[in-house]
Protein backbone atom coordinates (compact mmCIF):
# COMPACT_ATOMS: atom_id res chain seq x y z
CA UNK A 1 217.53 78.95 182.80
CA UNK A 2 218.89 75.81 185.11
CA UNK A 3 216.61 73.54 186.13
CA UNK A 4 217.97 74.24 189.78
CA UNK A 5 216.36 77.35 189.16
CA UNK A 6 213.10 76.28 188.12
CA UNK A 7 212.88 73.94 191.00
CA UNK A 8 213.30 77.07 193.31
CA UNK A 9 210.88 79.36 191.90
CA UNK A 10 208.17 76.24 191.56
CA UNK A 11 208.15 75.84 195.14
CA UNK A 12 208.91 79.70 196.37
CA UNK A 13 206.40 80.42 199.35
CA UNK A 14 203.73 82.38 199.68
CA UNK A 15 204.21 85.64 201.22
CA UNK A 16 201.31 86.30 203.21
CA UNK A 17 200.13 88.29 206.80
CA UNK A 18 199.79 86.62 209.70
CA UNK A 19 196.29 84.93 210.51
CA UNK A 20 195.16 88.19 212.85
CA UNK A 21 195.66 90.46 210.17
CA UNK A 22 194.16 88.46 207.37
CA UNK A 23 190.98 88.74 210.04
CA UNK A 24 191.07 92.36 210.72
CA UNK A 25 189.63 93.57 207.59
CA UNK A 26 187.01 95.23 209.34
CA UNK A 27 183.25 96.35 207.74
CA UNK A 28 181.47 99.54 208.61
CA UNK A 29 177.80 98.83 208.46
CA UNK A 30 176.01 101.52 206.24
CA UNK A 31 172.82 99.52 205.92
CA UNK A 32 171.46 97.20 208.10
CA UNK A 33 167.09 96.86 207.84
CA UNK A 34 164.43 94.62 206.83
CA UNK A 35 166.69 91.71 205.45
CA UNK A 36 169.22 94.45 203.70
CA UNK A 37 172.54 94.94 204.59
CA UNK A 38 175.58 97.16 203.30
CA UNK A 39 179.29 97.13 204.68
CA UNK A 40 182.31 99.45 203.48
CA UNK A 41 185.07 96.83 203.86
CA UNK A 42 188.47 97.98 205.03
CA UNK A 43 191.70 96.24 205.43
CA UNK A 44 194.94 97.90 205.53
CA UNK A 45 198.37 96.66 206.44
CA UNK A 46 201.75 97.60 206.38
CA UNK A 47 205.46 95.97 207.32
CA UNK A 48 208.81 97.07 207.96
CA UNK A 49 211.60 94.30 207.06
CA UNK A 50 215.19 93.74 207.04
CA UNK A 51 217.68 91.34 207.09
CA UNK A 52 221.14 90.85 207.22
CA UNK A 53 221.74 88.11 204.68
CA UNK A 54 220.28 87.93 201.02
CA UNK A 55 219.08 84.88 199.02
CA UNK A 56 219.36 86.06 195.32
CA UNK A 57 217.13 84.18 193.35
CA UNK A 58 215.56 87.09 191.47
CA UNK A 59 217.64 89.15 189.72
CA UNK A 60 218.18 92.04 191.49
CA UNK A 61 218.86 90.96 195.23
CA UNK A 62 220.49 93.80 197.28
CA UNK A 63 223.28 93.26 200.27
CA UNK A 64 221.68 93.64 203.36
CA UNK A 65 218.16 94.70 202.21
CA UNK A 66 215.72 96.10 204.22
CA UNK A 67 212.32 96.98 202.43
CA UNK A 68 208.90 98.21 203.46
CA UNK A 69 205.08 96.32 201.84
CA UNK A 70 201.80 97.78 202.35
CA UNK A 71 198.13 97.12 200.94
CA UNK A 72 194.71 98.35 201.21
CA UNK A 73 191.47 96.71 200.45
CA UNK A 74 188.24 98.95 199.78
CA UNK A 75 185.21 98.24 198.78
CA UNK A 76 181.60 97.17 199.97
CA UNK A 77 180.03 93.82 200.14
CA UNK A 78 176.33 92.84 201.43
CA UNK A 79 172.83 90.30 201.48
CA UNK A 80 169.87 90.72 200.67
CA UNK A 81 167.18 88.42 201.89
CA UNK A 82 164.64 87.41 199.36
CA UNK A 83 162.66 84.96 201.75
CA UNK A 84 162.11 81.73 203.98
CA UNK A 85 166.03 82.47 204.88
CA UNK A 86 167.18 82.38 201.34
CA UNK A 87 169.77 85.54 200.67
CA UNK A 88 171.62 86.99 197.65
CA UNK A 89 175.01 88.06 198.79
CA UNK A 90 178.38 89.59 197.09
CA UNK A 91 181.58 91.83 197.53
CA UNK A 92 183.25 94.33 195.12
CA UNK A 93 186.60 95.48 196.40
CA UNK A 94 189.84 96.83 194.93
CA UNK A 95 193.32 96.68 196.25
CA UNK A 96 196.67 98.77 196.37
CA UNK A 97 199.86 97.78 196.99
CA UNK A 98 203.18 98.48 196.58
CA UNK A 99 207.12 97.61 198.12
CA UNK A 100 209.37 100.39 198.75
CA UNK A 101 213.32 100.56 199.45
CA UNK A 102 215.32 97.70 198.56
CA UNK A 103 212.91 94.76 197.63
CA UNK A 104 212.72 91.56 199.63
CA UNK A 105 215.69 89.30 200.76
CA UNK A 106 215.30 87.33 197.63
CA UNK A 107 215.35 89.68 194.93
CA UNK A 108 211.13 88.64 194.18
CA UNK A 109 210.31 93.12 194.58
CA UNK A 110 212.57 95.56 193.56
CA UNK A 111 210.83 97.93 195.62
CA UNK A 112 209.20 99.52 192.67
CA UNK A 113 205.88 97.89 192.76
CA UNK A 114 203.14 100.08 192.95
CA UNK A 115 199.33 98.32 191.95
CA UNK A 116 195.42 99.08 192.44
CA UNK A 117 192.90 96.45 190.32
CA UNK A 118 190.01 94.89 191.74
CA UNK A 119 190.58 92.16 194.05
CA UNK A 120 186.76 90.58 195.14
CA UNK A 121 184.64 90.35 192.59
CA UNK A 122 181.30 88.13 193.21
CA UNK A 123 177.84 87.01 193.96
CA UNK A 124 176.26 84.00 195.57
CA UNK A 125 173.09 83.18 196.37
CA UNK A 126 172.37 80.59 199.61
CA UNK A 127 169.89 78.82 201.72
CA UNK A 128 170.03 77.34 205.41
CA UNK A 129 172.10 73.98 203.91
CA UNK A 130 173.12 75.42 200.31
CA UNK A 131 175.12 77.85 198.67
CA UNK A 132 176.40 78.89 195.18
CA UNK A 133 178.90 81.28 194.56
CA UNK A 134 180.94 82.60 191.33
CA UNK A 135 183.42 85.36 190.07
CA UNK A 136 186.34 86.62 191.29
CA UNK A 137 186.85 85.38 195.52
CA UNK A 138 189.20 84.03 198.08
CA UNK A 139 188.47 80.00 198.75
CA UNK A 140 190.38 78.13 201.17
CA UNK A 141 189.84 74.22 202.45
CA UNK A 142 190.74 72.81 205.60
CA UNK A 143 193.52 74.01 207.27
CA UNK A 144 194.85 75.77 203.97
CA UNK A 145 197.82 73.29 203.75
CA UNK A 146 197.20 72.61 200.25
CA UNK A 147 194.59 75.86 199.39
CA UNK A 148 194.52 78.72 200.86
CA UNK A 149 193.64 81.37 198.39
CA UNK A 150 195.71 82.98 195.60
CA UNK A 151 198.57 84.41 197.95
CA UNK A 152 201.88 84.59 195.46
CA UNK A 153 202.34 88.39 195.41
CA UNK A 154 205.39 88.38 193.49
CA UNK A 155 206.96 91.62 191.77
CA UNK A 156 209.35 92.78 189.80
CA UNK A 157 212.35 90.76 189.87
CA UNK A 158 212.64 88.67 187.40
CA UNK A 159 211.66 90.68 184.62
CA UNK A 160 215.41 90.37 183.70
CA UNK A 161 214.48 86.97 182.84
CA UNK A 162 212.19 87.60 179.92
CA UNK A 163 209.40 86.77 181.78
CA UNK A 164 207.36 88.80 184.31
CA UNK A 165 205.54 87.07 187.21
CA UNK A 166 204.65 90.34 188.56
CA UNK A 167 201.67 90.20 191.02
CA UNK A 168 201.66 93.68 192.37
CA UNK A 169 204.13 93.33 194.56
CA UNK A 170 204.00 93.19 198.74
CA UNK A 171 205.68 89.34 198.68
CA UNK A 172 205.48 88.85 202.48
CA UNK A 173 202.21 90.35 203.33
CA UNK A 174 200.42 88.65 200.25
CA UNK A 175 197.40 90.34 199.95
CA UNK A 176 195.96 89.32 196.92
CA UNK A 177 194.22 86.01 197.79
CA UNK A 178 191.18 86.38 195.28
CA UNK A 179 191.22 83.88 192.56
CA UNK A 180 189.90 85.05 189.56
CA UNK A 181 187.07 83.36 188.63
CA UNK A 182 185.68 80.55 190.45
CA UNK A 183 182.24 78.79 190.53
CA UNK A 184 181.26 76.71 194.07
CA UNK A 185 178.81 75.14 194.81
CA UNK A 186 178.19 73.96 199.22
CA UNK A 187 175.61 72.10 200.36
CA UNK A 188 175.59 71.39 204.54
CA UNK A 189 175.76 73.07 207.66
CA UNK A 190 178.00 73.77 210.52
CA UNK A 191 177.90 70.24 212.35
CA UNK A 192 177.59 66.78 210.87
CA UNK A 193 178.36 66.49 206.63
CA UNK A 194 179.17 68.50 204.63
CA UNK A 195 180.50 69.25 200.98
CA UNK A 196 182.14 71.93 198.06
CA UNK A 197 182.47 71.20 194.80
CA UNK A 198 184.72 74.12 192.66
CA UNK A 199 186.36 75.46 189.96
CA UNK A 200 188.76 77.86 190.39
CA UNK A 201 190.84 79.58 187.82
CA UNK A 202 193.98 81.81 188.64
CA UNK A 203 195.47 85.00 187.00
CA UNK A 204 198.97 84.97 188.88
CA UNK A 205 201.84 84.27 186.87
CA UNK A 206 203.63 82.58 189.62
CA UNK A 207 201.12 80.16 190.02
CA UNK A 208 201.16 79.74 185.84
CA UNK A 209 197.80 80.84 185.57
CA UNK A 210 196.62 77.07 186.84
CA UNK A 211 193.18 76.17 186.29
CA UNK A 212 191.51 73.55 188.44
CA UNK A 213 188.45 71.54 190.23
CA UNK A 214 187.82 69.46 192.97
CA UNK A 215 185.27 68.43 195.53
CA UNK A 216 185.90 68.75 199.85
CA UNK A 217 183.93 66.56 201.84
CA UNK A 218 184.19 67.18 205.47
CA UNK A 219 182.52 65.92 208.60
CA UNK A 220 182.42 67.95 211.95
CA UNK A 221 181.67 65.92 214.81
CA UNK A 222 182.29 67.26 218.78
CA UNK A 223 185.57 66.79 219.45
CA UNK A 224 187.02 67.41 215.78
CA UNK A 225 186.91 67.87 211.87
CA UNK A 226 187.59 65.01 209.28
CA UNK A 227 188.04 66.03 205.87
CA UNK A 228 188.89 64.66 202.38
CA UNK A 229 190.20 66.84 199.82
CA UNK A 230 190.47 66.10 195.84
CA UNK A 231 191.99 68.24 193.27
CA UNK A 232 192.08 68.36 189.80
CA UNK A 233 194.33 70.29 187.56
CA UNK A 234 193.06 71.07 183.89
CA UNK A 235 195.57 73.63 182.43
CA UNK A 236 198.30 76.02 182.86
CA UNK A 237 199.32 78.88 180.50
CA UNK A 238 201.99 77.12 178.51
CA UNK A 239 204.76 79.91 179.03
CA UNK A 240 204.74 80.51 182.39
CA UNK A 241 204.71 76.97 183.29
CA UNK A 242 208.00 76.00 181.47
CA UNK A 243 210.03 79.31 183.47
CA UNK A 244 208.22 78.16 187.07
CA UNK A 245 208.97 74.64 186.41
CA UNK A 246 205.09 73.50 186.91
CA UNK A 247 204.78 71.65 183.55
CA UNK A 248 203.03 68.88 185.82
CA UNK A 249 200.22 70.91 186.77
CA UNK A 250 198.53 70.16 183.81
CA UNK A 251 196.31 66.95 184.96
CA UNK A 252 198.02 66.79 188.03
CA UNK A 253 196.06 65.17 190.90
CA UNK A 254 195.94 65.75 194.41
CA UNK A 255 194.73 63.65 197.04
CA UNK A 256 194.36 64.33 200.82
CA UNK A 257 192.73 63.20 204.84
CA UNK A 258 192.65 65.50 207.10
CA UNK A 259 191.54 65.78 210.91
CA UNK A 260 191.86 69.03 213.24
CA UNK A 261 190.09 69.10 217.07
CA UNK A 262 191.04 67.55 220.67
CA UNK A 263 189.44 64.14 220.72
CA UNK A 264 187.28 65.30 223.60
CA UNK A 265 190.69 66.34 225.82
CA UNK A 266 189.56 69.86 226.83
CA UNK A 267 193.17 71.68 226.50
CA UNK A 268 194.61 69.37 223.23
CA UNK A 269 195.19 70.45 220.29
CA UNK A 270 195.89 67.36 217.01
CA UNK A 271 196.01 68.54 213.76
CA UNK A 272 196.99 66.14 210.79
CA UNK A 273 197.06 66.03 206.96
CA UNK A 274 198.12 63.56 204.26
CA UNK A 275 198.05 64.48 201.04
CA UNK A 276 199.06 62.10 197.37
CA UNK A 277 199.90 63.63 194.46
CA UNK A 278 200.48 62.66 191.09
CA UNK A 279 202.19 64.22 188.42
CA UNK A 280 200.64 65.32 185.22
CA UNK A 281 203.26 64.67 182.70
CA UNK A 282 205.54 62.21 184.26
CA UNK A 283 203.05 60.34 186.07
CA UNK A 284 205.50 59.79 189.11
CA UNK A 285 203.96 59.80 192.49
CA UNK A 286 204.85 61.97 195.55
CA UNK A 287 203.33 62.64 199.10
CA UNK A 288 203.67 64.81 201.96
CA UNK A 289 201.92 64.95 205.41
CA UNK A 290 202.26 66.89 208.92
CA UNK A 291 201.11 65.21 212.21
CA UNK A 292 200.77 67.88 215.14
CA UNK A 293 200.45 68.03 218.86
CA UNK A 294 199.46 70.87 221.25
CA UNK A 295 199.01 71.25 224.99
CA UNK A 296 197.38 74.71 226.76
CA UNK A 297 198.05 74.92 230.32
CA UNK A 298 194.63 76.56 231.21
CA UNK A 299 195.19 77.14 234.33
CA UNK A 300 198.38 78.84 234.81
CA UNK A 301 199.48 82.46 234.52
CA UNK A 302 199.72 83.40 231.06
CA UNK A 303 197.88 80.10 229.51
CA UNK A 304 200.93 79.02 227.81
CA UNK A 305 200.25 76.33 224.91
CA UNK A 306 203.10 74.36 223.66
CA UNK A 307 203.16 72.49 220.21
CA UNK A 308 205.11 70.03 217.89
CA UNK A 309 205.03 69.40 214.22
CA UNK A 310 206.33 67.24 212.03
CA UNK A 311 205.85 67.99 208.56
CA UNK A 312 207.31 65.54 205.20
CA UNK A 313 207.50 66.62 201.98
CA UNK A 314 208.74 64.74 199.08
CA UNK A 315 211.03 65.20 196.46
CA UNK A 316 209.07 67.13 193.79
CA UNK A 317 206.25 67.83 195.42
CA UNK A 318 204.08 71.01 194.28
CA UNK A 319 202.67 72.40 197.61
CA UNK A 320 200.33 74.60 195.03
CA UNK A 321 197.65 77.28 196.67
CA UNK A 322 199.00 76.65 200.17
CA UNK A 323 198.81 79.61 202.71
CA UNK A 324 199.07 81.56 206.10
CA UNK A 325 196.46 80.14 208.25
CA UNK A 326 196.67 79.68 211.79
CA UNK A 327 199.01 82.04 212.35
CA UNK A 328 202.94 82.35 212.58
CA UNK A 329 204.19 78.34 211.53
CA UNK A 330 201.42 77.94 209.22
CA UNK A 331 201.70 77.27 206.14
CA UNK A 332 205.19 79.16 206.09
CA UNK A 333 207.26 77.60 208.45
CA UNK A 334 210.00 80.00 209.49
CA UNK A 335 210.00 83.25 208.47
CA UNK A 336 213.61 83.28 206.78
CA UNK A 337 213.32 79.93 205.32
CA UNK A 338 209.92 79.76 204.06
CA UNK A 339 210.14 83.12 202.85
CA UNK A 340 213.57 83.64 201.17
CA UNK A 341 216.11 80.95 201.86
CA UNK A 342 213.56 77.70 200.73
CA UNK A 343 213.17 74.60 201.23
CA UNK A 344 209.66 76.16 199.85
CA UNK A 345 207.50 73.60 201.35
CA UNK A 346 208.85 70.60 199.44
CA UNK A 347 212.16 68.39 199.24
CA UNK A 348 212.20 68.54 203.23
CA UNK A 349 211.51 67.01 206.79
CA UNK A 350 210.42 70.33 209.11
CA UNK A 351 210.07 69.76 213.07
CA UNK A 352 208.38 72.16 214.56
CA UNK A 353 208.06 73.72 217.96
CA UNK A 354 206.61 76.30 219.35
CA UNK A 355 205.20 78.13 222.45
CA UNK A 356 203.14 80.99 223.03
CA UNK A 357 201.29 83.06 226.06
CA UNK A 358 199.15 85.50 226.83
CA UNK A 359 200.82 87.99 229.42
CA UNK A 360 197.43 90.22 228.92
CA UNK A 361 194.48 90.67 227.58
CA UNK A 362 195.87 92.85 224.52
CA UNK A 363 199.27 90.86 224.43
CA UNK A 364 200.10 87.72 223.31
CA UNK A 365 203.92 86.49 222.63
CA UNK A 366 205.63 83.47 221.34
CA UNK A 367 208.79 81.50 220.05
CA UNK A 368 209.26 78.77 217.27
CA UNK A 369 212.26 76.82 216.58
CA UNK A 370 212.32 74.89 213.43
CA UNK A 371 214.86 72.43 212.13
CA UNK A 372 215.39 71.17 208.10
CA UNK A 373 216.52 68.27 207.31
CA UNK A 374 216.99 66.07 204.56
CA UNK A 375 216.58 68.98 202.03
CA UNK A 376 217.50 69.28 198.29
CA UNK A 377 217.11 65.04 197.03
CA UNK A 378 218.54 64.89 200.24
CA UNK A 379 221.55 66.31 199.61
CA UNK A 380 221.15 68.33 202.62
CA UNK A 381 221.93 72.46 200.94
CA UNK A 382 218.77 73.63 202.48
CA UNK A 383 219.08 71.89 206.15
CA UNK A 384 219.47 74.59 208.79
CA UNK A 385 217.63 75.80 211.79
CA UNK A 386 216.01 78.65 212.47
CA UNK A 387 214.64 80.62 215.76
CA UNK A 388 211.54 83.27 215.53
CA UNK A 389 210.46 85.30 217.94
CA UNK A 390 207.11 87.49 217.50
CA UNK A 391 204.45 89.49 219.43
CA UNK A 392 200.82 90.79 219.10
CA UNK A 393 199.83 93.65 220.56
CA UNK A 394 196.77 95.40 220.23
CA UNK A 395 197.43 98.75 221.01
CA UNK A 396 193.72 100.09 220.49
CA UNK A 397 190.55 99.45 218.22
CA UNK A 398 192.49 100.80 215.34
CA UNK A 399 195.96 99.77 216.00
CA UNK A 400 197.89 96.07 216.10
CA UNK A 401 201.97 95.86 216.33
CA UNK A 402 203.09 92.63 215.57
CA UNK A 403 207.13 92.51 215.88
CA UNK A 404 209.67 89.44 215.01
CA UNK A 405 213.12 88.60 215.08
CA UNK A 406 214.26 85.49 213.54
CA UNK A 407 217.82 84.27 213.77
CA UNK A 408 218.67 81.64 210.51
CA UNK A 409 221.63 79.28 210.58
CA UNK A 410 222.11 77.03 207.63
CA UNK A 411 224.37 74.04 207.35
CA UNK A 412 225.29 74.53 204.22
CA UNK A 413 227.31 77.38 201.87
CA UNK A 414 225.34 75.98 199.08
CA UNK A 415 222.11 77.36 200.17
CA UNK A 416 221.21 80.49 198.34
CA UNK A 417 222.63 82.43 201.50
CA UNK A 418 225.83 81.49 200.33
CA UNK A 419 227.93 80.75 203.55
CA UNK A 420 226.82 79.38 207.12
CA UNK A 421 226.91 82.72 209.09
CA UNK A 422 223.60 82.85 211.14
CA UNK A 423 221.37 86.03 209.55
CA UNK A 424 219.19 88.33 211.82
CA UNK A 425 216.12 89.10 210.46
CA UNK A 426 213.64 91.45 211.66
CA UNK A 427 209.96 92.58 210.69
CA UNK A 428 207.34 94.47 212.15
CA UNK A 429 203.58 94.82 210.97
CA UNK A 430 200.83 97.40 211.81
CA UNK A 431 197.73 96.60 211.02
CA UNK A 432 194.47 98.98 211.55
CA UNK A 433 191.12 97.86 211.61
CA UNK A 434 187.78 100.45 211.13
């Protein structure tokens, strides 16, 4: 395998559902008395894709694919209160999912993937200012630009390589986000300090089965959030590592400052993040960072919001856990390219911008254009721009429709594309809350 390969599938992004449908997963109280409390937990999604272009970098990209993912999470989770506003909490959930048709644009499904295991798996116990938690659970930290849960949902396709990194399948909608065991420990409250210290172990192949730690200190002040996030890594399973290229993982370290709020301006928006990182075999150093500013125009029709990001990634940086947070731009910026035709969150310069409105109360639409630059050691194979345009519409309690149409023009035939023609791309996601 070429190491232009490995360098690819090291850094392939995350498919995952947009921010509104990773909070819809909806619980039905059963119980609810005298400090006890049961929910049936319910989250189903499903997506319709296609696109005209195809980016083979598993083995078994179709021409013009077009491909359908769905999951469903089931389960219950509850509290109990034991006294003095100290609880016992925990979750058990499974999950299904599957691909169908041709498999995603890059060849990562087949559209053969069909999977149920258990998905949430834990118990915590936690006071007014502490909490302890273990087993198998989603974790996310800050603004999820480094983690952001367990999200690679990789199938089938490269099992012609020798080696599977099958994760159920369902790339783009990711729903797998548990890792699999984890121990956490938080001590603080909403306001002022606080702190996590963790250990989280993964089971997904295309993550190498990494194991690490690492401590978040934030503080949460009126008019923002500062945070400082450091990670650990302390093994990877051996094999996997050497086909995904993540050798470095093992006693890799990851440094980062954040801050997110408006500095006291009612209708900004600032969000910013730089994070070190050092390799844990070669020792060589490498950095990336995003600075970001947003303006809502309150009081005009629609309450438009416009934003800008700028986002730097080095050479050989490993973007590790990151994930869909905010919503369409975050953490995958541009549908095409962040799913499918790379730069993969690394090796790249990203601006960013974006607005979005609100044309009713159940309808909110938007635009992003984002340019790449300086891609590939800067030899400039992954530059090109790209155009999405999306919706959300909520339809009824137990209906959402979220359309997009992206339009993808790179500047360069030696992307995986192949050639410079612009590709239309087109998805659409229903998601039903109980």
């Amino acid at each position: 395998m070429t190491q232009h390969f490995k360098q690819k599938l090291s850094t392939v992004a995350l498919g995952s559902a947009i921010a509104l449908a990773s909070g819809s997963a909806s619980a039905y109280n059963l119980v609810k008395d005298d400090g006890k409390e049961l929910n049936l937990d319910i989250e189903i999604i499903a997506g319709y894709f296609s696109s005209e272009e195809n980016y083979p970098i598993g083995s078994q990209t179709k021409e013009s694919p077009a491909w359908t993912e769905a999951y469903a999470k089931y389960g219950f989770s509850g509290s109990f209160d034991v006294d003095n506003g100290r609880s016992l909490f925990g979750a058990i959930n499974a999950m299904s999912t599957g691909t169908w048709g041709d498999g995603d644009a890059a060849g990562f499904t087949t559209g053969k993937e069909r999977h149920t295991e258990i998905e949430d798996l834990y118990a915590g116990f936690r006071t007014d200012i502490f909490e302890i938690s273990l087993g198998r659970q989603n974790i996310s930290f800050g603004d999820g630009f480094i983690i952001n849960g367990d999200a690679l949902n990789l199938g089938e396709g490269f099992d012609d390589y020798g080696t599977s990194l099958d994760n159920g399948g369902a790339y783009w909608l990711g729903g797998r986000r548990a890792f699999d065991n984890t121990v956490v420990l938080r001590a603080g409250s909403e306001t002022g300090p606080r702190a996590d210290l963790f250990w989280l172990k993964s089971d997904n192949p295309g993550q190498s089965s990494m194991e690490l730690a690492g401590a978040n200190l934030e503080y949460t002040a009126e008019h923002g959030t500062f945070g400082l996030l450091h990670v650990k890594g302390l093994g990877v399973n051996a094999n996997e590592a050497a086909f995904n290229g993540h050798e470095g993982r093992d006693g890799q370290t990851t440094t980062s400052i954040r801050y997110q709020g408006n500095a006291g301006v009612e209708n900004l928006f600032l969000s910013s993040e730089y994070a070190s990182q050092e390799n844990g075999v070669t020792g060589n150093d490498t950095n990336a960072w995003y600075a970001e500013a947003g303006w809502t125009f309150a009081d005009i029709p629609w309450s438009p919001s416009v934003n800008y990001r700028l986002t730097s990634y080095d050479t050989g940086y490993d973007p590790l856990f990151y994930g869909f947070n905010r919503g369409y731009g975050t953490w995958f910026q541009g549908e095409v390219a962040a799913s499918y035709a790379g730069p993969f969150a690394t090796d790249s310069d990203i601006h960013y911008f974006s607005v979005t409105a609100h044309p009713a109360e159940t309808l909110t639409v938007g635009a992003m254009y984002f340019k790449y630059e300086d891609t590939a050691a800067g030899s400039g194979d992954n530059d090109a721009d790209e155009i999405d345009i999306w919706a959300e519409w909520v339809v009824n309690d137990h209906l959402i429709i979220s359309p997009l149409v992206g339009l993808y023009t790179p500047e360069s035939a030696n992307n995986p594309q192949g050639n410079t023609n612009t590709n239309t791309y087109f998805q659409v996601l229903a998601i039903v809350p109980f």
